[in-house]
C-alpha atoms as a PDB file:
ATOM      1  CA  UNK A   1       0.000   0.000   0.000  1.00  0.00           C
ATOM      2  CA  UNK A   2       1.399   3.574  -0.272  1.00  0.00           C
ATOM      3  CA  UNK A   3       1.768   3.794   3.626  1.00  0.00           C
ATOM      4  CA  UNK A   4       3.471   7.494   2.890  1.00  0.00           C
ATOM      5  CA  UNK A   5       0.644   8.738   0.790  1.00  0.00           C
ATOM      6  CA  UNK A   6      -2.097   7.020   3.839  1.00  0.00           C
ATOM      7  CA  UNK A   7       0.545   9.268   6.421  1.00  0.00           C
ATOM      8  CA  UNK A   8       0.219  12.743   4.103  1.00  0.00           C
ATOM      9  CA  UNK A   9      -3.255  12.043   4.177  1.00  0.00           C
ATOM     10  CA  UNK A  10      -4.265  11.355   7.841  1.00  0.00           C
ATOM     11  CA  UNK A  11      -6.388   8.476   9.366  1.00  0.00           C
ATOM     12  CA  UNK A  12      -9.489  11.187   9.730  1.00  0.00           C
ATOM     13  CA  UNK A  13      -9.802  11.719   5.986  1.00  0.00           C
ATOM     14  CA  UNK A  14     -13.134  10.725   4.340  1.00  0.00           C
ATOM     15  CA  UNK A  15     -12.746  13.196   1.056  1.00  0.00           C
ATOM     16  CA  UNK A  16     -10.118  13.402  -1.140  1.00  0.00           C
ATOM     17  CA  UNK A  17      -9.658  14.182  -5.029  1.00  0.00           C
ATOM     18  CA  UNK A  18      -6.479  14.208  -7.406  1.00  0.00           C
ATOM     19  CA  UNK A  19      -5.400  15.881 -10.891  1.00  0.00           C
ATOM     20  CA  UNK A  20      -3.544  13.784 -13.033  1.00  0.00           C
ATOM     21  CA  UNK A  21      -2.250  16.455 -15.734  1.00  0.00           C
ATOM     22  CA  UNK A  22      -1.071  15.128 -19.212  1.00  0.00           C
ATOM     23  CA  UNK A  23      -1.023  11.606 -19.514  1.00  0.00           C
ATOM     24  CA  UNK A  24      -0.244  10.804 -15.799  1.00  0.00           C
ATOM     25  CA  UNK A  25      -1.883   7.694 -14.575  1.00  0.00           C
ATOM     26  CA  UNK A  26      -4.481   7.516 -11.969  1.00  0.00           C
ATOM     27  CA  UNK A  27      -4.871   3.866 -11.918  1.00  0.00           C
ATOM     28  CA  UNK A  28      -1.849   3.137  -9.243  1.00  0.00           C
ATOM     29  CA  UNK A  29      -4.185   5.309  -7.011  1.00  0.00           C
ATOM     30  CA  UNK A  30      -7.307   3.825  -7.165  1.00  0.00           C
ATOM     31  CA  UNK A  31      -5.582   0.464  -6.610  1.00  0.00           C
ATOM     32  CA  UNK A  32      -4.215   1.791  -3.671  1.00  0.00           C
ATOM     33  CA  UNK A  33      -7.410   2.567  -2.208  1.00  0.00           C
ATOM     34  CA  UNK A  34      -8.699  -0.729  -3.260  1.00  0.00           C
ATOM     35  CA  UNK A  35      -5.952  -2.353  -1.633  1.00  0.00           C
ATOM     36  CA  UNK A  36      -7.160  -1.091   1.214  1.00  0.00           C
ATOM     37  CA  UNK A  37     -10.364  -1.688   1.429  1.00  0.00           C
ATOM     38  CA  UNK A  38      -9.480  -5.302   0.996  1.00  0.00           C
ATOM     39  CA  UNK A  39      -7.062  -5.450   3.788  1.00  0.00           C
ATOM     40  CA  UNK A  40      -9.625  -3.260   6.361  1.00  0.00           C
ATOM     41  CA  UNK A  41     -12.510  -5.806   4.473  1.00  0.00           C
ATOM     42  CA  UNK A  42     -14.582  -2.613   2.895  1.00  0.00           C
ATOM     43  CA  UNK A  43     -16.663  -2.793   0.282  1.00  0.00           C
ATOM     44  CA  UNK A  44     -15.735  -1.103  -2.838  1.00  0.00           C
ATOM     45  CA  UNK A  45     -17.505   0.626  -5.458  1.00  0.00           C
ATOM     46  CA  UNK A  46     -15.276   1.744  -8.253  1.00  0.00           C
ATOM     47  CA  UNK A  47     -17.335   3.951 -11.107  1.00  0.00           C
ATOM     48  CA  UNK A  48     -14.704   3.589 -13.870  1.00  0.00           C
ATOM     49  CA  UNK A  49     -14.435   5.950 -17.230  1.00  0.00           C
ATOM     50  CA  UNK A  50     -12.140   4.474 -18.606  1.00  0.00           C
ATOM     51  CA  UNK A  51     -10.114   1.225 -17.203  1.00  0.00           C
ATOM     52  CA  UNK A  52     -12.046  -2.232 -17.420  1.00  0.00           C
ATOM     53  CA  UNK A  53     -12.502  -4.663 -14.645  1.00  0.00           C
ATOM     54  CA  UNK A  54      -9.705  -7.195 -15.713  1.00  0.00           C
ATOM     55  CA  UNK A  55      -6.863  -3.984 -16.022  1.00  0.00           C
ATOM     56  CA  UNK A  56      -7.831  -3.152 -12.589  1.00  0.00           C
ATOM     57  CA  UNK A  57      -6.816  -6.959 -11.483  1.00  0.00           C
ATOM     58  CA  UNK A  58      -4.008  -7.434 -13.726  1.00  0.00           C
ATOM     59  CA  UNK A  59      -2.670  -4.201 -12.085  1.00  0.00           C
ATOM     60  CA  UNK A  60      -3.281  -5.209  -8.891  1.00  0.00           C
ATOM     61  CA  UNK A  61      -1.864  -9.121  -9.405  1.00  0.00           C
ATOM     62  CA  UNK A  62       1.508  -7.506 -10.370  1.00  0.00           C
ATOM     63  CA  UNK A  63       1.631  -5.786  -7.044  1.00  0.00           C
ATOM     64  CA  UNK A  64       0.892  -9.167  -5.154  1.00  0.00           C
ATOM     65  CA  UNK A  65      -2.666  -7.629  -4.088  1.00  0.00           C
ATOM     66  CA  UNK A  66      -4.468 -10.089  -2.748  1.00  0.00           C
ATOM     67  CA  UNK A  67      -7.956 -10.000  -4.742  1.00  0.00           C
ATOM     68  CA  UNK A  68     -11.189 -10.556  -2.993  1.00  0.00           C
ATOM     69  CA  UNK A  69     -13.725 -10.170  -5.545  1.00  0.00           C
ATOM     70  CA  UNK A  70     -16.536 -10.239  -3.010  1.00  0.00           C
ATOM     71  CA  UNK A  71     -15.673  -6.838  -2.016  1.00  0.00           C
ATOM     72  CA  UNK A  72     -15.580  -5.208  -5.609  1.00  0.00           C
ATOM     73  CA  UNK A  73     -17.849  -3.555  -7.588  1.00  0.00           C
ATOM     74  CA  UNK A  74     -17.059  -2.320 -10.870  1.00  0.00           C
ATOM     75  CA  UNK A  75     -19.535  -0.009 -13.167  1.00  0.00           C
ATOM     76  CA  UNK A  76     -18.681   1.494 -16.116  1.00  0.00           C
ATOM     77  CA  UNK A  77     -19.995   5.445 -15.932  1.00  0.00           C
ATOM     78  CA  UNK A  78     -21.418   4.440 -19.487  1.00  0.00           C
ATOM     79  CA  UNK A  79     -23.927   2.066 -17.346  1.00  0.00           C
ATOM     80  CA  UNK A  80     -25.476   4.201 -15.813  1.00  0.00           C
ATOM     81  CA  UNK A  81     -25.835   6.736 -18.647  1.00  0.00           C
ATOM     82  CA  UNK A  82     -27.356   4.194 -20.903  1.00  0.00           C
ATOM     83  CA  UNK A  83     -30.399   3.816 -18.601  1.00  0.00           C
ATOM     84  CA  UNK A  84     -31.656   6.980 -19.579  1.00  0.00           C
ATOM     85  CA  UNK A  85     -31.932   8.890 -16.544  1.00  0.00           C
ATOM     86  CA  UNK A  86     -32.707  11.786 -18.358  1.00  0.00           C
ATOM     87  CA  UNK A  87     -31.621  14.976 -15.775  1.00  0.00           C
ATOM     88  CA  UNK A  88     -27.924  14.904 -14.369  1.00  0.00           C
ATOM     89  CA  UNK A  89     -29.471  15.186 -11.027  1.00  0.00           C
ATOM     90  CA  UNK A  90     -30.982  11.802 -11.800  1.00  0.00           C
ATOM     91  CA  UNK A  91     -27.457  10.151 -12.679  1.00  0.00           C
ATOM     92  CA  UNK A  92     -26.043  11.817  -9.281  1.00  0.00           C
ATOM     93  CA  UNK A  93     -28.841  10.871  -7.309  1.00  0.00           C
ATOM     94  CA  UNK A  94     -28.618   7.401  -8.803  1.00  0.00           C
ATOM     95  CA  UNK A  95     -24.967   6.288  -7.769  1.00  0.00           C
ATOM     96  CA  UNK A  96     -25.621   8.498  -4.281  1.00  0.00           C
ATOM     97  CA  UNK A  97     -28.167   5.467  -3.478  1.00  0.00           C
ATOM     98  CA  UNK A  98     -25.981   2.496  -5.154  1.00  0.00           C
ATOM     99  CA  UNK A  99     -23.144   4.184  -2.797  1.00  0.00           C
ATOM    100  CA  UNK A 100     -25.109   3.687   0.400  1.00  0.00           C
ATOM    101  CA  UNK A 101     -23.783  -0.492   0.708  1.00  0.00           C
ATOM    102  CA  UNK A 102     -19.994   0.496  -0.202  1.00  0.00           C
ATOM    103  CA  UNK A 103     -17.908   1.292   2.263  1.00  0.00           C
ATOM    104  CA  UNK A 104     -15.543   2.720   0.050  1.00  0.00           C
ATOM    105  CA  UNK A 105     -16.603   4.679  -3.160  1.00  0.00           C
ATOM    106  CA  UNK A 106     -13.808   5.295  -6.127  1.00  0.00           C
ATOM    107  CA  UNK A 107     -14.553   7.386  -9.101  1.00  0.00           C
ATOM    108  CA  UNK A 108     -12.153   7.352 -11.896  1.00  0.00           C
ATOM    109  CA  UNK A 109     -11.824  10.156 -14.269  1.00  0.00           C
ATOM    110  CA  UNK A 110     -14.762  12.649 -12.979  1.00  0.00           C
ATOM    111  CA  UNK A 111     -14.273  15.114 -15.618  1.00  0.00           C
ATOM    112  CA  UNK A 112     -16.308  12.804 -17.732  1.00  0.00           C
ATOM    113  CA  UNK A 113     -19.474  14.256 -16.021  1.00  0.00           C
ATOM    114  CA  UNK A 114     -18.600  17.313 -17.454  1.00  0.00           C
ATOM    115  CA  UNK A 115     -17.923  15.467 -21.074  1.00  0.00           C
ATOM    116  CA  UNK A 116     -21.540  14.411 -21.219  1.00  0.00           C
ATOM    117  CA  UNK A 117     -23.386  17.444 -19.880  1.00  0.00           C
ATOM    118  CA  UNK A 118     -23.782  16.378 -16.114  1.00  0.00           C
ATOM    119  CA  UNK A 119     -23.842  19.529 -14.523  1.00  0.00           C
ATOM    120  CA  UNK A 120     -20.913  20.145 -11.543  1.00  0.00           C
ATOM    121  CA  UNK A 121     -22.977  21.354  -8.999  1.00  0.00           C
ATOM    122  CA  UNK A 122     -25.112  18.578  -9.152  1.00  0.00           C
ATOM    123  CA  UNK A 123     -22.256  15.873  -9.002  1.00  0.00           C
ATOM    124  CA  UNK A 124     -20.465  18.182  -5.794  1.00  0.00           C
ATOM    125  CA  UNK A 125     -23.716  17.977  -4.439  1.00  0.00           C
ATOM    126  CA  UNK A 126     -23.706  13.823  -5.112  1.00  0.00           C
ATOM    127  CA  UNK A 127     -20.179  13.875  -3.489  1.00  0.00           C
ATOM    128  CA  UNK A 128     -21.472  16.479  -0.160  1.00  0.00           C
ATOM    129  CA  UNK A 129     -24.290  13.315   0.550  1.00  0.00           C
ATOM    130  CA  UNK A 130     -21.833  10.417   0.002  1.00  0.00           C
ATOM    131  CA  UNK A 131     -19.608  11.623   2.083  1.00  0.00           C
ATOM    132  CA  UNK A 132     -21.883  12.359   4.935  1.00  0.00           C
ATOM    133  CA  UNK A 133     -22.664   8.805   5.291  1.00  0.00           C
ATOM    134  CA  UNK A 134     -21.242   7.250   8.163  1.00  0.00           C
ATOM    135  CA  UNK A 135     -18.194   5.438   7.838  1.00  0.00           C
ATOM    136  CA  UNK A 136     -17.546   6.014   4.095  1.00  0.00           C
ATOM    137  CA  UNK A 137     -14.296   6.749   2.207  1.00  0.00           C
ATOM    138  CA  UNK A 138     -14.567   8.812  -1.121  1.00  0.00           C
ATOM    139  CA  UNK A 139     -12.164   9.535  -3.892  1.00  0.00           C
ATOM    140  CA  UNK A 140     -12.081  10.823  -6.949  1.00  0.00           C
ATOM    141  CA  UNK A 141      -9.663  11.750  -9.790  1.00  0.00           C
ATOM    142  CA  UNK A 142     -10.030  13.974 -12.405  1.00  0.00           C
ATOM    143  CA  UNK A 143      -7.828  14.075 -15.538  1.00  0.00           C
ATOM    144  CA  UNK A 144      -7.888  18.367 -15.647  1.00  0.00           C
ATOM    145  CA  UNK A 145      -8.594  21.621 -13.810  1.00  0.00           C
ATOM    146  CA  UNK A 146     -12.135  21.545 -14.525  1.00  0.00           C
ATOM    147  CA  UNK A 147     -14.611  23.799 -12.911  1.00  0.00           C
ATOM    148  CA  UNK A 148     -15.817  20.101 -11.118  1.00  0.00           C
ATOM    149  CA  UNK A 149     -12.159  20.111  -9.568  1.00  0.00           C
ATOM    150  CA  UNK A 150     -12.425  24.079  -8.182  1.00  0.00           C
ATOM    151  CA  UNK A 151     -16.234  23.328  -6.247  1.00  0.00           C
ATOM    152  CA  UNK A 152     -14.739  19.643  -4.690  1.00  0.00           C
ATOM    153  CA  UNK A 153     -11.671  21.156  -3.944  1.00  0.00           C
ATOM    154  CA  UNK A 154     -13.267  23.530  -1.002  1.00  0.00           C
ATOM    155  CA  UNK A 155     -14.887  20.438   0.717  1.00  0.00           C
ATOM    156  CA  UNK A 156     -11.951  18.063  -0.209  1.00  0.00           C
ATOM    157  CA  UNK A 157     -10.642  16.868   2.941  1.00  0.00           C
ATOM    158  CA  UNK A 158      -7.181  16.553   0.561  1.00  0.00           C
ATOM    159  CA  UNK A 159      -6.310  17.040  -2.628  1.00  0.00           C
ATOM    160  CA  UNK A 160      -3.564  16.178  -4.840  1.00  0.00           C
ATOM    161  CA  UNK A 161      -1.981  16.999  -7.902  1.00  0.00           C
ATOM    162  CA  UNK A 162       0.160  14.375  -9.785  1.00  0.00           C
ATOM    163  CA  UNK A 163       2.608  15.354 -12.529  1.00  0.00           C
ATOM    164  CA  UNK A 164       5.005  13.221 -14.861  1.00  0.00           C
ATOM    165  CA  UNK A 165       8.798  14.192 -14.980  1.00  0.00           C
ATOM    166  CA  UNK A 166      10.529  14.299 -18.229  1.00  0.00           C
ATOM    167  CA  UNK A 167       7.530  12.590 -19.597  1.00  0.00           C
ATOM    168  CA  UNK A 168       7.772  10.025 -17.324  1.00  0.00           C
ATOM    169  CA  UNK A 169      10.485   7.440 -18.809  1.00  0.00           C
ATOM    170  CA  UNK A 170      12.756   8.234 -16.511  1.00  0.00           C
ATOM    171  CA  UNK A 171      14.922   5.216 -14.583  1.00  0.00           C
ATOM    172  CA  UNK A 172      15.112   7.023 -11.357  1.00  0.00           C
ATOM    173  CA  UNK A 173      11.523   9.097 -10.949  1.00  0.00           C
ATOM    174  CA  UNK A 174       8.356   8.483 -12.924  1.00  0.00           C
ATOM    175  CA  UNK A 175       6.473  11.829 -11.297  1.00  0.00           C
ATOM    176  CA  UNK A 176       5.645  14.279  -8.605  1.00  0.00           C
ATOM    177  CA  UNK A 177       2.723  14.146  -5.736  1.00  0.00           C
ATOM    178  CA  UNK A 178       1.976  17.431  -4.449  1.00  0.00           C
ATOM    179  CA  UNK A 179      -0.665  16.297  -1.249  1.00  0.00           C
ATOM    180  CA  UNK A 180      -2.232  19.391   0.362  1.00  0.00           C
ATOM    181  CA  UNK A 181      -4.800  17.952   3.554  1.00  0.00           C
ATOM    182  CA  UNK A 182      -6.685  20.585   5.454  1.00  0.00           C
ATOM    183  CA  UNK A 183      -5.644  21.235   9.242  1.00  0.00           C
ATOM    184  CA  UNK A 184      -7.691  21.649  11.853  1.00  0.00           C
ATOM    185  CA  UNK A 185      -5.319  23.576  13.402  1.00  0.00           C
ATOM    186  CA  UNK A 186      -4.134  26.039  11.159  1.00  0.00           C
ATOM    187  CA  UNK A 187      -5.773  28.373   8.167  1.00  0.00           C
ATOM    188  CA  UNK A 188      -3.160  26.860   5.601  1.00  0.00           C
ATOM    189  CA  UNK A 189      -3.179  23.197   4.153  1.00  0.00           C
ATOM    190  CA  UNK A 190      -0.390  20.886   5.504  1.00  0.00           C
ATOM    191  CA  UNK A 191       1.840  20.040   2.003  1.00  0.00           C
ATOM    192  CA  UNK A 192       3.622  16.982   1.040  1.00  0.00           C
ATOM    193  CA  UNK A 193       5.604  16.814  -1.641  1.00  0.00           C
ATOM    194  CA  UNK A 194       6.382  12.974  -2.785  1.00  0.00           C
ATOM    195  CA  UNK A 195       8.259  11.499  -5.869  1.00  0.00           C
ATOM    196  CA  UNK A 196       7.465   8.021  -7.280  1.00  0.00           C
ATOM    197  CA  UNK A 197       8.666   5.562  -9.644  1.00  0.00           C
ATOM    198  CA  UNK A 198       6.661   2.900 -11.369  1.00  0.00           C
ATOM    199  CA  UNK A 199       7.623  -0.412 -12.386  1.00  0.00           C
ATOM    200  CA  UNK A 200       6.696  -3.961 -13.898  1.00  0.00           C
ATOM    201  CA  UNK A 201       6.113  -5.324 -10.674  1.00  0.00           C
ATOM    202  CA  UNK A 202       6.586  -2.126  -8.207  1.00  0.00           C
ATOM    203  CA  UNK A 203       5.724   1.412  -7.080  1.00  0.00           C
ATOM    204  CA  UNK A 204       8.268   2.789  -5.474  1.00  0.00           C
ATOM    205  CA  UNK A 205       7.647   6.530  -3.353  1.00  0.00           C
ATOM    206  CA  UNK A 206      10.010   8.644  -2.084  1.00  0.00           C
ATOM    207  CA  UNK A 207      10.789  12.308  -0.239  1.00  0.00           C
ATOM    208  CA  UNK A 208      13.463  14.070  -2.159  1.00  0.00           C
ATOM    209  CA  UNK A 209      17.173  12.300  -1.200  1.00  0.00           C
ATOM    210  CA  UNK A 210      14.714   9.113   0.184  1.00  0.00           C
ATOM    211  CA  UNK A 211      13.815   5.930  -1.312  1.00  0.00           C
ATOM    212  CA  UNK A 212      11.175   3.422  -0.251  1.00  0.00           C
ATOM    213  CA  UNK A 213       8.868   1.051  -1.416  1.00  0.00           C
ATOM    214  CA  UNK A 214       5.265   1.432  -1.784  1.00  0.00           C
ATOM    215  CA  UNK A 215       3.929  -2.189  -2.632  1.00  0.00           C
END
């Protein structure tokens, strides 16, 4: 798991989003969070744009993540737009009530609401009532700046933006996580800056001078 990404985040979390500018993967996060759902024996939903069900396991069998099946659910954003709910408020209101028996609710890619005409306030609105369930975990990623990621970012418990170095082919350092979590003691956000380096089989994290492993 990415035990320094769980300790810039803070047990108390429940909210947290992430930019992945360019073509900077979001999938090693999501697995992360997966990951731990398993371990803690969550329930996951994953809303995916973009990756199908079999990546996701592929991914995770590389990382020797032990896959419990029982505790996944996958569904394809397209899914839920094909039933013709008609109003956006109808989508968000839709996976609001599929998210009341997760535990743990991942949404890849949410910039795809905006794509098809879901309107942002509506699907901040979705995230305010997941979120206020008891005991659930929410987080989503978003592929760009959108307006979506400026009205989650001021009830975002954390947010994070992750960015490739030198295009991310490099042998020593794939990218940069900038990790910004709200304190309850002070005005600012507490920052972490973290590098990271993906692999075949590995995700290796580190502070600037520090390497560890992730998985």
């Amino acid at each position: 798991m990415l035990d320094k990404l769980e300790v810039a985040i803070g047990d108390s979390s429940v909210f947290g989003i992430a930019v992945c500018e360019g073509s900077s993967s979001d999938l090693f996060l999501h697995v992360h969070h997966i990951a731990l759902s398993f371990k803690e024996r969550r329930k996951v939903l994953f809303i995916s744009s973009k990756t199908a069900e079999l990546n996701i396991r592929i991914f995770a069998s590389k990382l020797a993540i032990r896959w419990d099946q029982s505790l996944l659910k996958v569904l394809e954003i397209g899914e839920i737009l094909n039933e013709d709910f008609g109003a956006s408020s109808n989508v968000c209101e839709s996976i609001a009530k599929m998210a009341v028996d997760y535990d743990t609710i991942l949404i890849e890619d949410g910039t795809v609401f905006e794509a098809v005409g879901i309107d942002s306030k509506e699907v901040t609105k979705m995230i305010e009532i997941i979120s206020s369930m008891e005991k659930k975990r929410v987080f989503i990623s978003l592929s760009s700046k959108c307006v979506l990621y400026y009205l989650l970012k001021q009830q975002a418990d954390y947010d994070m933006e992750i960015k490739l170095i030198g295009g991310g082919f490099g042998k020593d350092v794939t990218g940069n996580m900038t990790i910004r979590r709200k304190s309850l003691t002070c005005l600012m956000p507490e920052k972490t800056e973290l590098l990271y380096l993906t692999g075949e089989r590995s995700i290796k994290a580190f502070h600037p001078g520090h390497a560890s492993i992730f998985f």
